[in-house]
PDB file of N, CA and C in Angstrom:
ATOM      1  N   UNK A   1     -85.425 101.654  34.112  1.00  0.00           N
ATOM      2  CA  UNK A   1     -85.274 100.532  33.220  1.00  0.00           C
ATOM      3  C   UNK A   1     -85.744  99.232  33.875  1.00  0.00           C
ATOM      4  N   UNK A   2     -85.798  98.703  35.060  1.00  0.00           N
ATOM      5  CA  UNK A   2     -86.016  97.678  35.955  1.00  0.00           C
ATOM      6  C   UNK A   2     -87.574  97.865  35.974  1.00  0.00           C
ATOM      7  N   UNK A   3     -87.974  98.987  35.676  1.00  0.00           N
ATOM      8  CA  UNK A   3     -89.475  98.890  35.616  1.00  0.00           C
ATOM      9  C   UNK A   3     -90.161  98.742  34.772  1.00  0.00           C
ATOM     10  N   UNK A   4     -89.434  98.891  33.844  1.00  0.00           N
ATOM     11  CA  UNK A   4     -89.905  98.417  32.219  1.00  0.00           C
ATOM     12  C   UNK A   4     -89.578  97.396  31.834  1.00  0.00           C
ATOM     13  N   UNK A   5     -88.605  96.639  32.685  1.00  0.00           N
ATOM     14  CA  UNK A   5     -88.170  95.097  32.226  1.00  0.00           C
ATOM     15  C   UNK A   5     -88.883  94.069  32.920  1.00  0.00           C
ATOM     16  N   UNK A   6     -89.166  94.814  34.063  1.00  0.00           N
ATOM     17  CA  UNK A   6     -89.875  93.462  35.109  1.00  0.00           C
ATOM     18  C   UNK A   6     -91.421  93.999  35.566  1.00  0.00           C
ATOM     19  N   UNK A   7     -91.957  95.019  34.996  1.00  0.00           N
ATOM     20  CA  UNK A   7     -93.098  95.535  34.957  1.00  0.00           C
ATOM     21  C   UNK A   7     -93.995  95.363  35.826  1.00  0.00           C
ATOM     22  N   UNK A   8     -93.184  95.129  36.890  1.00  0.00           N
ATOM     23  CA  UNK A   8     -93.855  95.223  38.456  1.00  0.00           C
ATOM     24  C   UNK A   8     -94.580  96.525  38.905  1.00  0.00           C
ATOM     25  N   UNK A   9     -94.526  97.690  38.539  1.00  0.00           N
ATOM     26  CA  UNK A   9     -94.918  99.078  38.842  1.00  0.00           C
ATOM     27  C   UNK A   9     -95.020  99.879  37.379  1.00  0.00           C
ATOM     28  N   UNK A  10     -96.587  99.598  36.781  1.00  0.00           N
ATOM     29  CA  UNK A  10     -97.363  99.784  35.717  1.00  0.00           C
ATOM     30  C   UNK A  10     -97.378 101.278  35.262  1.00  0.00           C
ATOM     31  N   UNK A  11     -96.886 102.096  36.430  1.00  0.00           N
ATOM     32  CA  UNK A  11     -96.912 103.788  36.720  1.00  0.00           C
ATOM     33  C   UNK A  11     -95.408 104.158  36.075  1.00  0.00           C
ATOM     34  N   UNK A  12     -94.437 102.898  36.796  1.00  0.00           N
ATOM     35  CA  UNK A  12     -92.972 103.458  36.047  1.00  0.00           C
ATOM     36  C   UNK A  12     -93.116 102.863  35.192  1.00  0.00           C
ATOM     37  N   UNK A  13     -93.314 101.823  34.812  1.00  0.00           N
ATOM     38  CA  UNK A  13     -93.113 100.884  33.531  1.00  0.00           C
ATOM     39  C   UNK A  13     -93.706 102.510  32.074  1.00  0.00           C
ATOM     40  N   UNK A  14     -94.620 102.758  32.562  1.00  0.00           N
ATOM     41  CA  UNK A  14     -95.582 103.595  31.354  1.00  0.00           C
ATOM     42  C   UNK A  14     -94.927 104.898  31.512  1.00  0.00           C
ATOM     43  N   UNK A  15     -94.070 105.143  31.856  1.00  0.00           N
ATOM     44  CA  UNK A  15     -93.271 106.517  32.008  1.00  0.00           C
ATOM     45  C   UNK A  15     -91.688 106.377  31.463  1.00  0.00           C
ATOM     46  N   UNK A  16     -91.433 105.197  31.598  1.00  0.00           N
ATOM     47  CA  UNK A  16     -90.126 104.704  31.148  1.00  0.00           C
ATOM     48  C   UNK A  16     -90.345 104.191  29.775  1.00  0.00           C
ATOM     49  N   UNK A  17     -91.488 103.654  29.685  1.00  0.00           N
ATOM     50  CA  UNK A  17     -91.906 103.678  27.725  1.00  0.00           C
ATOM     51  C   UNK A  17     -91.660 104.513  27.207  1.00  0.00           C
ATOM     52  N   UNK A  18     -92.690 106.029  27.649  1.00  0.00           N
ATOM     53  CA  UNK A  18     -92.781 106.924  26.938  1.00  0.00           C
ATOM     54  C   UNK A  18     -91.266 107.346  26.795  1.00  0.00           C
ATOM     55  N   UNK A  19     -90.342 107.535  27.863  1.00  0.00           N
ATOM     56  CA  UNK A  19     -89.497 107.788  27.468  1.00  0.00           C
ATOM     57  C   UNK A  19     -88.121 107.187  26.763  1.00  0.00           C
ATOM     58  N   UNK A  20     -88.532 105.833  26.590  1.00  0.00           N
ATOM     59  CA  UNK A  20     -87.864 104.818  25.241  1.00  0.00           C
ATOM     60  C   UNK A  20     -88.424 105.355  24.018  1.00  0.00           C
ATOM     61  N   UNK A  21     -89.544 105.732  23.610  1.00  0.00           N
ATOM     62  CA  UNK A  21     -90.143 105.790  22.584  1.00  0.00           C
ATOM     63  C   UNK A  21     -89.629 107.395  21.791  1.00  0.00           C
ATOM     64  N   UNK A  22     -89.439 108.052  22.732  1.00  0.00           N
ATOM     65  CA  UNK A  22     -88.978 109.358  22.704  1.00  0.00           C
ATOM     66  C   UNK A  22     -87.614 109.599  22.523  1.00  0.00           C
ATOM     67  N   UNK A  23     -86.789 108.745  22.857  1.00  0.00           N
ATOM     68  CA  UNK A  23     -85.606 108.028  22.158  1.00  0.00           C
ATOM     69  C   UNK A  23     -85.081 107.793  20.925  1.00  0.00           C
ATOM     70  N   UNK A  24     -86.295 106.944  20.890  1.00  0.00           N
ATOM     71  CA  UNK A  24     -86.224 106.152  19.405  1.00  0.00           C
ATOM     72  C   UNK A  24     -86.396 107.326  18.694  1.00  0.00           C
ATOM     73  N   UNK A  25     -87.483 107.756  18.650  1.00  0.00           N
ATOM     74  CA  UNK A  25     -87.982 109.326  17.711  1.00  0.00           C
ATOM     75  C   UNK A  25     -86.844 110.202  17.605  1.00  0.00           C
ATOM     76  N   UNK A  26     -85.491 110.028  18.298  1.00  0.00           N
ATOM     77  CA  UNK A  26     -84.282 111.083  18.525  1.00  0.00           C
ATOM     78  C   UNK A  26     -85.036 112.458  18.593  1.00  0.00           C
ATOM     79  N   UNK A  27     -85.786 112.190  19.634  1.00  0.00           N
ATOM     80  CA  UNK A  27     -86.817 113.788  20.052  1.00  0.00           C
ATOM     81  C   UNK A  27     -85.584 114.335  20.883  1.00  0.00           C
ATOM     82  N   UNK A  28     -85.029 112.945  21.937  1.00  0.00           N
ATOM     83  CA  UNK A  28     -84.257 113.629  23.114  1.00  0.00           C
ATOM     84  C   UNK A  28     -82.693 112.883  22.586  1.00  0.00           C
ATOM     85  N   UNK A  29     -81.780 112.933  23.741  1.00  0.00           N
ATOM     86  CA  UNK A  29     -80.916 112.185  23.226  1.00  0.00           C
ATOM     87  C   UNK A  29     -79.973 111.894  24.609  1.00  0.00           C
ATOM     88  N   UNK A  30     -80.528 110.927  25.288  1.00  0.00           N
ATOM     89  CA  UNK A  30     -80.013 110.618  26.937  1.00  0.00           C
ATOM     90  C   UNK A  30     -78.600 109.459  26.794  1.00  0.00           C
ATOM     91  N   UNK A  31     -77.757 109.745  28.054  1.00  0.00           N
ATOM     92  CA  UNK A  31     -76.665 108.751  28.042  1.00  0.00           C
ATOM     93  C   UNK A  31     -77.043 107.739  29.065  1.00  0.00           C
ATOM     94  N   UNK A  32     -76.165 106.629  28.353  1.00  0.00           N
ATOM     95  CA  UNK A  32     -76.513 105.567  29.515  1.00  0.00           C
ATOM     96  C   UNK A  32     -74.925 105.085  29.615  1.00  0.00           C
ATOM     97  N   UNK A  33     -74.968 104.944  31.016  1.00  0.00           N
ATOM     98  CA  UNK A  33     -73.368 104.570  31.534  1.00  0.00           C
ATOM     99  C   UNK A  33     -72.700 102.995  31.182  1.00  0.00           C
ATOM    100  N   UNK A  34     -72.071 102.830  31.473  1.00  0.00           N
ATOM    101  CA  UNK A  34     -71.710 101.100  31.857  1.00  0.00           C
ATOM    102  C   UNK A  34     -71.858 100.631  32.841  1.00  0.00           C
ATOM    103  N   UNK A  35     -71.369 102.092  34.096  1.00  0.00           N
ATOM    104  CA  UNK A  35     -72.193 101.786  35.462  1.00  0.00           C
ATOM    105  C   UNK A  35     -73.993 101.572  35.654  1.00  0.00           C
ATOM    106  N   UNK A  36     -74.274 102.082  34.686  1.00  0.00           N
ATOM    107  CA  UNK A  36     -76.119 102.125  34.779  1.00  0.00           C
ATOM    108  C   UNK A  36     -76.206 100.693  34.362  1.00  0.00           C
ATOM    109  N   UNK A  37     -75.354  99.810  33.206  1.00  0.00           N
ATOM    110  CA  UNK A  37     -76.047  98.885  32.748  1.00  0.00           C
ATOM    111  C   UNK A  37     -75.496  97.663  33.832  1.00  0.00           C
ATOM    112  N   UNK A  38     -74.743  97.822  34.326  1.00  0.00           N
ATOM    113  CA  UNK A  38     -74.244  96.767  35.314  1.00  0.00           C
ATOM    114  C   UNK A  38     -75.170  96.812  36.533  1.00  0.00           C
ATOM    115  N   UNK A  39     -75.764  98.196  36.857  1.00  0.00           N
ATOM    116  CA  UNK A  39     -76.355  98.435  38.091  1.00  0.00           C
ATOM    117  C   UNK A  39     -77.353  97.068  37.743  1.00  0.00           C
ATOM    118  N   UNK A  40     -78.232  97.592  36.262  1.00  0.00           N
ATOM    119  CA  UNK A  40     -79.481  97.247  36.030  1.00  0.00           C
ATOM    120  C   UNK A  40     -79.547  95.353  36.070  1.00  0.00           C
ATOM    121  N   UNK A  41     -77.958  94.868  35.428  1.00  0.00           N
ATOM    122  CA  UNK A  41     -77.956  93.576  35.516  1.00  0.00           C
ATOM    123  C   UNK A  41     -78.042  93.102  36.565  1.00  0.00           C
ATOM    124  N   UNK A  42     -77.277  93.939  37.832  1.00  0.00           N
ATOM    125  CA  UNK A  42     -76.952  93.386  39.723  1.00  0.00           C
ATOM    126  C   UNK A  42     -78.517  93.381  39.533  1.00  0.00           C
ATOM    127  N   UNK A  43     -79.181  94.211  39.691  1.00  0.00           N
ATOM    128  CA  UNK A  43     -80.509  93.889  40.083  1.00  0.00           C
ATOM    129  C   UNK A  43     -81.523  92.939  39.549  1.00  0.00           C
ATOM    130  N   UNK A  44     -81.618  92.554  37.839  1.00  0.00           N
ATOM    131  CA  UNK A  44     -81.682  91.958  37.769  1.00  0.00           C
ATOM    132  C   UNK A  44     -81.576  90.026  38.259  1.00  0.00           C
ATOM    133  N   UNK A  45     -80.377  90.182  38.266  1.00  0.00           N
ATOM    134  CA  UNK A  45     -80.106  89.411  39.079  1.00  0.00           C
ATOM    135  C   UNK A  45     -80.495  88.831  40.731  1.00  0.00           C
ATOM    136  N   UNK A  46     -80.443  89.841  41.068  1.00  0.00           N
ATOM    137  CA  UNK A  46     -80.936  89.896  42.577  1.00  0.00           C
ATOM    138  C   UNK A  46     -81.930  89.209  43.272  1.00  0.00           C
ATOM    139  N   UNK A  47     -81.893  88.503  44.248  1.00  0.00           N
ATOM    140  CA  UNK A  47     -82.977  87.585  44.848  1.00  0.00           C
ATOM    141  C   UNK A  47     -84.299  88.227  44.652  1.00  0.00           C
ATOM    142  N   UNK A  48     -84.337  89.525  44.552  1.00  0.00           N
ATOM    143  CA  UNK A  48     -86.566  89.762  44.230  1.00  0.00           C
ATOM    144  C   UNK A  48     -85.839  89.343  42.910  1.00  0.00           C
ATOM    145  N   UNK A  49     -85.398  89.150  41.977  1.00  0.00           N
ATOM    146  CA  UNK A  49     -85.847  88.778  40.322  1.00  0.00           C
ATOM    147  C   UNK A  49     -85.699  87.554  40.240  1.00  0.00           C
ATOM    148  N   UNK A  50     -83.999  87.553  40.431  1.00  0.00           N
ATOM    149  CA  UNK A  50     -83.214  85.924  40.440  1.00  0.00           C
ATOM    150  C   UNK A  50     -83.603  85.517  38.836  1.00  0.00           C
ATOM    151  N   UNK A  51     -83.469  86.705  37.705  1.00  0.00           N
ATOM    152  CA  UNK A  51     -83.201  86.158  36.616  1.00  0.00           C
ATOM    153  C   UNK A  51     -81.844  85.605  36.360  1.00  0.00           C
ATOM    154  N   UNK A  52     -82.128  84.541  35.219  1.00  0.00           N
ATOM    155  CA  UNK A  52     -81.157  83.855  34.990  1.00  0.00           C
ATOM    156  C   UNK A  52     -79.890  84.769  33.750  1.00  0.00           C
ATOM    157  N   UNK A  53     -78.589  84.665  33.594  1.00  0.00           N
ATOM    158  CA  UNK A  53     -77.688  85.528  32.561  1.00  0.00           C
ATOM    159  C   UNK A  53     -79.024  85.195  31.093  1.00  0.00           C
ATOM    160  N   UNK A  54     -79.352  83.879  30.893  1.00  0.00           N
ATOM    161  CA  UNK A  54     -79.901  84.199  29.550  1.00  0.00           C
ATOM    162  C   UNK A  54     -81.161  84.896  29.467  1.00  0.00           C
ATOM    163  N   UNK A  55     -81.955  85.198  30.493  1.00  0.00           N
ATOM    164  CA  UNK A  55     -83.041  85.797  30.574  1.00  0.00           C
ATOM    165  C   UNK A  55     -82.603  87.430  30.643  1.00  0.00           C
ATOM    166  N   UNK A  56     -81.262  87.722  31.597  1.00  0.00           N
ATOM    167  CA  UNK A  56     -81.251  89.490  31.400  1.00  0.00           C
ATOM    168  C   UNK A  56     -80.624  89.882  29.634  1.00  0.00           C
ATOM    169  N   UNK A  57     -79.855  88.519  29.356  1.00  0.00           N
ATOM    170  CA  UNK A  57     -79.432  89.284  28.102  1.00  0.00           C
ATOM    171  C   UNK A  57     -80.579  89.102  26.818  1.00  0.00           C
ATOM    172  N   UNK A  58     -81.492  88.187  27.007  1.00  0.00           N
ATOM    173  CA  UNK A  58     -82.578  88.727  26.318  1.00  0.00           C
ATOM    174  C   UNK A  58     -83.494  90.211  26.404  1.00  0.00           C
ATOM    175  N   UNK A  59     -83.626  90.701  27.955  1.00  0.00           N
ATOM    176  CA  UNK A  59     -83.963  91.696  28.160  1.00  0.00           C
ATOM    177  C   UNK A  59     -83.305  93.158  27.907  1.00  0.00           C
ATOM    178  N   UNK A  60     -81.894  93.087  28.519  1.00  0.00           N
ATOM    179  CA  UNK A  60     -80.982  94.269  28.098  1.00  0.00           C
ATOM    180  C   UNK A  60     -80.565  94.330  26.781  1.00  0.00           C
ATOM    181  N   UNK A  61     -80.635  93.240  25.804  1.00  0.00           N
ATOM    182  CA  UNK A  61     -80.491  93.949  24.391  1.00  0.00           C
ATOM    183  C   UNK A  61     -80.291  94.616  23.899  1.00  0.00           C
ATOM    184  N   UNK A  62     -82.142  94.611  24.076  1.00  0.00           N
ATOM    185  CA  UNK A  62     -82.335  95.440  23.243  1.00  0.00           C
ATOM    186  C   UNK A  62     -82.004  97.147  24.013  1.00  0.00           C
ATOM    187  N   UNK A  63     -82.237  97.212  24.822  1.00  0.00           N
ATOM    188  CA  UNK A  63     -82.431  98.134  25.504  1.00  0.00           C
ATOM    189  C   UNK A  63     -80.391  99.085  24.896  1.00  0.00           C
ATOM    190  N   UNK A  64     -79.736  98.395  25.035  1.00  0.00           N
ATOM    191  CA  UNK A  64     -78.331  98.694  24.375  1.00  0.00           C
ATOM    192  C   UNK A  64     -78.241  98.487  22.777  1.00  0.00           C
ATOM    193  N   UNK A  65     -79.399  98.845  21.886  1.00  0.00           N
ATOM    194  CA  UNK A  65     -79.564  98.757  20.884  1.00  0.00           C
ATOM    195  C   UNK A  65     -80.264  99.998  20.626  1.00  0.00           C
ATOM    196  N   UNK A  66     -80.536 101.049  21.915  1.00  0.00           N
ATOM    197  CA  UNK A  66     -81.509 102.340  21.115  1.00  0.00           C
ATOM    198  C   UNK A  66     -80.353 103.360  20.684  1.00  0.00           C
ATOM    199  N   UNK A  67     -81.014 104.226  20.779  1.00  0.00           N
ATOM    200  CA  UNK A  67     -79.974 106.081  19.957  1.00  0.00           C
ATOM    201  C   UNK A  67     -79.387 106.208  20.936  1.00  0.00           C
ATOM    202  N   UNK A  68     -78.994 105.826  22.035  1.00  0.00           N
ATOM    203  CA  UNK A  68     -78.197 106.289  23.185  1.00  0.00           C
ATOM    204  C   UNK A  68     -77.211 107.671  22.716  1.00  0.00           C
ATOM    205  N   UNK A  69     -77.382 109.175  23.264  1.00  0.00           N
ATOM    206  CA  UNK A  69     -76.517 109.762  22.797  1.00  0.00           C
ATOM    207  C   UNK A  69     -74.916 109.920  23.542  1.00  0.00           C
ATOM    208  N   UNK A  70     -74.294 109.971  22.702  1.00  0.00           N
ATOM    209  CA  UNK A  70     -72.637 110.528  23.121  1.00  0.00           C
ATOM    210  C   UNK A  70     -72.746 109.381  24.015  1.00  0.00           C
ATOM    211  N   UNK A  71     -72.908 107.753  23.673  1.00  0.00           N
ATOM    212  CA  UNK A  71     -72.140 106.446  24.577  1.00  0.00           C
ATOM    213  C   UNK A  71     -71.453 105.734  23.332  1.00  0.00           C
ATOM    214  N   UNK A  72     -69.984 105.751  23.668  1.00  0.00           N
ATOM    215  CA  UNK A  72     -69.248 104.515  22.627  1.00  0.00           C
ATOM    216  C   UNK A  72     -69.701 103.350  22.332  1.00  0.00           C
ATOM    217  N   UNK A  73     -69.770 103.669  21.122  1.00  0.00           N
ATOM    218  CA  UNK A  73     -70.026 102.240  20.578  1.00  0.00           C
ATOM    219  C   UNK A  73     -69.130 100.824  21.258  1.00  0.00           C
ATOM    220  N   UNK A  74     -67.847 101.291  21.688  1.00  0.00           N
ATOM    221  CA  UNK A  74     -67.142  99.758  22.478  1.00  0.00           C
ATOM    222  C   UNK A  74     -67.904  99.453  23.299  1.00  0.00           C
ATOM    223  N   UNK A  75     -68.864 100.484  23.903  1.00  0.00           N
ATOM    224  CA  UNK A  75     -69.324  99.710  25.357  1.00  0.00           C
ATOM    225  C   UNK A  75     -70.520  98.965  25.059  1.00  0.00           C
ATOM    226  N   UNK A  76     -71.262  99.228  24.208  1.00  0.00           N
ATOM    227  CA  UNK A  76     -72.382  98.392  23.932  1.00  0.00           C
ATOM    228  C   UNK A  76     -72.232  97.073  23.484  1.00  0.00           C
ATOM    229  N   UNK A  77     -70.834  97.076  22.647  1.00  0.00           N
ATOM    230  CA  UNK A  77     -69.999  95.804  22.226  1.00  0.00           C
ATOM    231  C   UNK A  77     -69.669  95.164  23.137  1.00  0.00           C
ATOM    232  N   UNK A  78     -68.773  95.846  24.228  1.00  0.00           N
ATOM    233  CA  UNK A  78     -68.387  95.103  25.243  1.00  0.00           C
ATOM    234  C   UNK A  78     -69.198  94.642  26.108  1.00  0.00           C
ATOM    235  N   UNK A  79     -70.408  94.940  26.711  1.00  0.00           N
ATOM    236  CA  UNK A  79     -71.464  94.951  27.547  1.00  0.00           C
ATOM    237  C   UNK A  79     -72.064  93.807  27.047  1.00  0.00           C
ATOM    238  N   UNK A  80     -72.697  94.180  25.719  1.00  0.00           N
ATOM    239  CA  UNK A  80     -73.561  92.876  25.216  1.00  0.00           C
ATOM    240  C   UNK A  80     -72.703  91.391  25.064  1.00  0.00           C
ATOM    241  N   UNK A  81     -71.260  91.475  24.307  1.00  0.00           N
ATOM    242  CA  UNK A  81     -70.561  90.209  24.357  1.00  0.00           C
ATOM    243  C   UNK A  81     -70.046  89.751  25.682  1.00  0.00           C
ATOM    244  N   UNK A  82     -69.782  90.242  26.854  1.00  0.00           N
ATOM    245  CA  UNK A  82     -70.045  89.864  28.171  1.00  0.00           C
ATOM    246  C   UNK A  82     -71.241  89.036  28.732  1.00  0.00           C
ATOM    247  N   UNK A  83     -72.158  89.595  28.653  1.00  0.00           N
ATOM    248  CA  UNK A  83     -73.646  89.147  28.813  1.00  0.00           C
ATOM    249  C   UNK A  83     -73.495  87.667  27.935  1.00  0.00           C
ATOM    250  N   UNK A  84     -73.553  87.656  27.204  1.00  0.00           N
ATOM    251  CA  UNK A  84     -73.758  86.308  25.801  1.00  0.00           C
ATOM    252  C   UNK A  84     -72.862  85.653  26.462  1.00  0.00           C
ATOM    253  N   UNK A  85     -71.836  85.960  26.942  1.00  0.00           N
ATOM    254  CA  UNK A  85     -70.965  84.992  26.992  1.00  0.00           C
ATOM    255  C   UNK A  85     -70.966  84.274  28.157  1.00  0.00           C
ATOM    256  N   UNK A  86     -71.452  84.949  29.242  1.00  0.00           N
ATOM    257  CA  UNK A  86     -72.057  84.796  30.440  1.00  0.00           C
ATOM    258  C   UNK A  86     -73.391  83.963  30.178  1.00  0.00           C
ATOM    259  N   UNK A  87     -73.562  84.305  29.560  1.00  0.00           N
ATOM    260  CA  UNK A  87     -75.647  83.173  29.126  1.00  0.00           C
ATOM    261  C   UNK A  87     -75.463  82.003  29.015  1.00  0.00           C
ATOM    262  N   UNK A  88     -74.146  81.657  28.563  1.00  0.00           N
ATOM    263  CA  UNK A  88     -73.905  80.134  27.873  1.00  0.00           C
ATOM    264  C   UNK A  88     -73.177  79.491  29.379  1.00  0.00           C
ATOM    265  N   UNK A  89     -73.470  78.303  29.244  1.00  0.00           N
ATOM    266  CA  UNK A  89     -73.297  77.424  30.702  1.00  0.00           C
ATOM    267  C   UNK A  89     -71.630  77.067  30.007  1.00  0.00           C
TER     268      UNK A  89
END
């Protein structure tokens, strides 16, 4: 996901598409943790990015907006209204 958000490595970025897109299509049907999305924000964050809260929650969004299979709906709630709320100074 860090490679598709910050598209530094054109090889993962285009492998991590295909497999968003393959998603979307509910071809497959992958879980994503709360630990995965926090990982993805620490790094975000992190001195190589040093994005700002309103710049990752423009980015992770959407990304907590696909078919994610078998992840509760609270956590995408909770995750994203964290983030937002965190964006605002």
């Amino acid at each position: 996901m860090v490679r598709l958000l910050t598209q530094d490595d054109h090889v993962k970025r285009d492998n991590v598409r295909r497999l968003i897109e393959r998603i979307e299509r509910r071809e497959i049907a992958l879980r994503i943790t709360e630990t995965a999305i926090s990982d993805l924000v620490y790094v975000l964050k992190s001195g190589t990015y040093g994005l700002t809260r309103r710049e990752i929650v423009e980015l992770v969004r959407p990304i907590l907006a696909l078919p994610w299979g078998h992840r509760a709906p609270r956590t995408v709630t909770a995750v994203t209204g964290a983030l937002s709320r965190s964006a605002h100074p």
